[in-house]
C-alpha atoms as a PDB file:
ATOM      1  CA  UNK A   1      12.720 -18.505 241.334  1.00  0.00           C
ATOM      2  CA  UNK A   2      14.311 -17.315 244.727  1.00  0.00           C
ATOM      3  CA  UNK A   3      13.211 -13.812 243.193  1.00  0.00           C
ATOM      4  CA  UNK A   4       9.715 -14.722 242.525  1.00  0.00           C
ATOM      5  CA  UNK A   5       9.356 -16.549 245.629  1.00  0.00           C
ATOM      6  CA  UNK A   6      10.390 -13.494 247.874  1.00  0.00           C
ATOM      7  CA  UNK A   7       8.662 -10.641 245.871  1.00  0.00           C
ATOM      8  CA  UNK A   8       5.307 -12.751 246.117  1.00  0.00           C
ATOM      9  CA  UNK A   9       5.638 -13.723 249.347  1.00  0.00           C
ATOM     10  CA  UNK A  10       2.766 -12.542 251.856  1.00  0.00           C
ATOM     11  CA  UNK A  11       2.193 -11.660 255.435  1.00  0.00           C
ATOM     12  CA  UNK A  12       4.114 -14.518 257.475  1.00  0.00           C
ATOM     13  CA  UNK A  13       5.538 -16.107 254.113  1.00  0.00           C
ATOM     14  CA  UNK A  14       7.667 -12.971 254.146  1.00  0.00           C
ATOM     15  CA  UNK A  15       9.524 -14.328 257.528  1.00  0.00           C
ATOM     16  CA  UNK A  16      12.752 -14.989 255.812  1.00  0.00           C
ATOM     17  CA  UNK A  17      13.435 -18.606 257.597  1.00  0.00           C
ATOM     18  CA  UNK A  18      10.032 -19.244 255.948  1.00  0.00           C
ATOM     19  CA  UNK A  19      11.169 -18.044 253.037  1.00  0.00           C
ATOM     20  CA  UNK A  20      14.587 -20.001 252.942  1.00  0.00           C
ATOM     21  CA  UNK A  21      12.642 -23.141 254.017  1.00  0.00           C
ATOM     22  CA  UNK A  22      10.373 -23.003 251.244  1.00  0.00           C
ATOM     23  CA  UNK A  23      13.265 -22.749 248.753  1.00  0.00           C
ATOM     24  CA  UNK A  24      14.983 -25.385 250.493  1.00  0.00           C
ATOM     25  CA  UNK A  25      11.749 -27.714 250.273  1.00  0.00           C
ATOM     26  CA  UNK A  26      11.929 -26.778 246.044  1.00  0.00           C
ATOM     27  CA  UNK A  27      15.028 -27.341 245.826  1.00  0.00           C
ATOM     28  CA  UNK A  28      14.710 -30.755 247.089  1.00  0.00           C
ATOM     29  CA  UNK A  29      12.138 -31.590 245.604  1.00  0.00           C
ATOM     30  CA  UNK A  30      13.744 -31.104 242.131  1.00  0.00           C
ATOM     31  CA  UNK A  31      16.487 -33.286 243.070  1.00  0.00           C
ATOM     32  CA  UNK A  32      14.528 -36.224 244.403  1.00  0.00           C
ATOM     33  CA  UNK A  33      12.002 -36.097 240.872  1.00  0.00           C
ATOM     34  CA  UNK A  34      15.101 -36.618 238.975  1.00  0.00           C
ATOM     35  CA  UNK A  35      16.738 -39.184 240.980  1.00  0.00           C
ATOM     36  CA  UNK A  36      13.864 -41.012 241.244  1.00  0.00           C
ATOM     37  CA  UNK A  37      13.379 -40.960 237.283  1.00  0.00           C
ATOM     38  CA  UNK A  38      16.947 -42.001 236.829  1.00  0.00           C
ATOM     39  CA  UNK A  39      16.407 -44.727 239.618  1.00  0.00           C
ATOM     40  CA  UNK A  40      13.703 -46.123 237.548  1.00  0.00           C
ATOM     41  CA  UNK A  41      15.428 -45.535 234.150  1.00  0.00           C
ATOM     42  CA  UNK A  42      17.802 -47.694 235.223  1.00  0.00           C
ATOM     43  CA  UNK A  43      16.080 -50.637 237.170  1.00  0.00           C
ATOM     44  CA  UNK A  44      12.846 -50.911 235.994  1.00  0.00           C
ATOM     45  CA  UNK A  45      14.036 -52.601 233.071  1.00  0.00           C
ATOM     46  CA  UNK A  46      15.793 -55.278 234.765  1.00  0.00           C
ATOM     47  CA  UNK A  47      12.156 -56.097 236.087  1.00  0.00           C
ATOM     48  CA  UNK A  48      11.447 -55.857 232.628  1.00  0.00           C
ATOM     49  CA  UNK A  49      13.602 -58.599 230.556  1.00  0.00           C
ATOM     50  CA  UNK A  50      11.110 -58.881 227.902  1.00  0.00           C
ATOM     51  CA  UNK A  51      11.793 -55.366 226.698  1.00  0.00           C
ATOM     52  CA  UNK A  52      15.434 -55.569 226.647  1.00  0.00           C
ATOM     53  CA  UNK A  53      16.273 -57.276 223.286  1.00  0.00           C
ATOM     54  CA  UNK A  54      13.716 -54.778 221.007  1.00  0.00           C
ATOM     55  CA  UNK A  55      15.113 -51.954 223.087  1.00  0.00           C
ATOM     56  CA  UNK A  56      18.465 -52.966 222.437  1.00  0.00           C
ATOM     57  CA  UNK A  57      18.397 -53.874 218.855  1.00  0.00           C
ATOM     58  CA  UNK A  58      16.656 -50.207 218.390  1.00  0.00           C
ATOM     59  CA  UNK A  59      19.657 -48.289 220.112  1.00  0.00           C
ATOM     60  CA  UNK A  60      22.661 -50.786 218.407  1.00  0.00           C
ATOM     61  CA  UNK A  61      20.780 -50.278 214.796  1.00  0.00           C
ATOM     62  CA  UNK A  62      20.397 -46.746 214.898  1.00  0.00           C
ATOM     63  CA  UNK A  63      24.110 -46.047 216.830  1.00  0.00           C
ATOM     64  CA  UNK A  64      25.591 -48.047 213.989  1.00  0.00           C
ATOM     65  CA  UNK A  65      23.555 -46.086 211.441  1.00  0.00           C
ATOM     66  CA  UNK A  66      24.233 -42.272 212.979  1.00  0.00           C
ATOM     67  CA  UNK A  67      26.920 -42.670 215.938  1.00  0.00           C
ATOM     68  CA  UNK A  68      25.833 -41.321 219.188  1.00  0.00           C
ATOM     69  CA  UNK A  69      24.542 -37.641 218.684  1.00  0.00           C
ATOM     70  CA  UNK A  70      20.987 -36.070 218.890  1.00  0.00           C
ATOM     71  CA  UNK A  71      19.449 -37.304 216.448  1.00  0.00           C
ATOM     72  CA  UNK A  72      20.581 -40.350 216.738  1.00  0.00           C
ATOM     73  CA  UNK A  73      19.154 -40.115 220.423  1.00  0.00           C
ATOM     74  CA  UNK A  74      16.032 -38.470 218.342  1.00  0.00           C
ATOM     75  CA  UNK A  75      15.456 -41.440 216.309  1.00  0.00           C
ATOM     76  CA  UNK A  76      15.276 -44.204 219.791  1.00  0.00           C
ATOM     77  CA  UNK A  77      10.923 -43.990 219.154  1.00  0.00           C
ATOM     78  CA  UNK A  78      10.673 -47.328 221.025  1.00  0.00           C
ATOM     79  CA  UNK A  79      13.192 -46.554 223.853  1.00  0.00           C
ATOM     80  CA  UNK A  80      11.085 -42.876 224.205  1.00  0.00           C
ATOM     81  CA  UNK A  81       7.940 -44.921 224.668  1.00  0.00           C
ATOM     82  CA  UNK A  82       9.226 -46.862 226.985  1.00  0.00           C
ATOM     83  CA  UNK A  83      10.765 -44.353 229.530  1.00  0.00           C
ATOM     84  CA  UNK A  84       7.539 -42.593 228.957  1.00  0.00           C
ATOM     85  CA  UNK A  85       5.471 -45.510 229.699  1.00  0.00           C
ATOM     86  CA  UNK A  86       7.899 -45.490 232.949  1.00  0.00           C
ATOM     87  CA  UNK A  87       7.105 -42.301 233.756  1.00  0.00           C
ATOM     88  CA  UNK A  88       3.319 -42.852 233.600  1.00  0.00           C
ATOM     89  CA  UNK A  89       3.507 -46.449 235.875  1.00  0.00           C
ATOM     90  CA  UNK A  90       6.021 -44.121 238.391  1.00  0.00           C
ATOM     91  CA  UNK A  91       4.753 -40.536 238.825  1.00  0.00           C
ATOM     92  CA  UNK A  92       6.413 -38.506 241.443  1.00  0.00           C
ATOM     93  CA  UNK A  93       3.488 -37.393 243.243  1.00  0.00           C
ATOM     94  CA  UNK A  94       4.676 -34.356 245.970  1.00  0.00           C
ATOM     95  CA  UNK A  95       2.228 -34.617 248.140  1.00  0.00           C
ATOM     96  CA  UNK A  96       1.179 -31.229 250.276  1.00  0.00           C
ATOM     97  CA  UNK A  97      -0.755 -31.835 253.359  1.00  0.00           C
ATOM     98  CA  UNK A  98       0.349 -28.342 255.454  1.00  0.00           C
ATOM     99  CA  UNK A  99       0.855 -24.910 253.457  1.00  0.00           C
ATOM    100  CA  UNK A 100       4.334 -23.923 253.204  1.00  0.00           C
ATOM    101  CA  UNK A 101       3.369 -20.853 255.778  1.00  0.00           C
ATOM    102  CA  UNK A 102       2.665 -23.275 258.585  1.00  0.00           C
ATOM    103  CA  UNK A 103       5.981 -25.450 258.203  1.00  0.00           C
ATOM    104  CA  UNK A 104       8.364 -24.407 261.191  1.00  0.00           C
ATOM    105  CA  UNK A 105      12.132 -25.401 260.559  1.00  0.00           C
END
């Protein structure tokens, strides 16, 4: 990506503090999407409760059935839904209002 970034990078995005803020703001921005999923992996059941019990009878049944491996994890339909219904209630929106060749660090 740093690659890609730098080869395509045009009149002042060439400045390379430009440059290394713009990778900076990516790399960032990866970190907070996934912390922000796992954040909400992890609480918004609690504000949940009424999911809890089918969620947990799906992942005891099939961990007694296959252990914990991949398809085991493969087989948790129910749990999938719900993180993807998650996902869809909490999108991490980035949201752009100045081109990355006007930032200034």
């Amino acid at each position: 990506m740093v690659r890609w970034m730098a080869e395509s990078a045009k009149g002042p995005d060439r400045n390379p503090d430009v440059l290394a803020h713009n990778m900076l703001f990516m790399a960032l921005a990866g970190v907070h999407t996934s912390s922000a999923e796992a954040t909400h992996v992890l609480l918004d059941p609690c504000a949940r409760s009424e999911f809890m019990t089918p969620l947990r009878d799906e992942i005891e049944s099939t961990v007694h059935e296959l252990g914990w491996s991949l398809s085991s994890i493969n087989r948790l339909k129910r749990l999938d839904s719900f993180m993807k219904e998650l996902q869809r209630l909490n999108q991490a929106v980035v949201s752009m209002s100045i081109p990355f060749a006007n930032r200034h660090i």
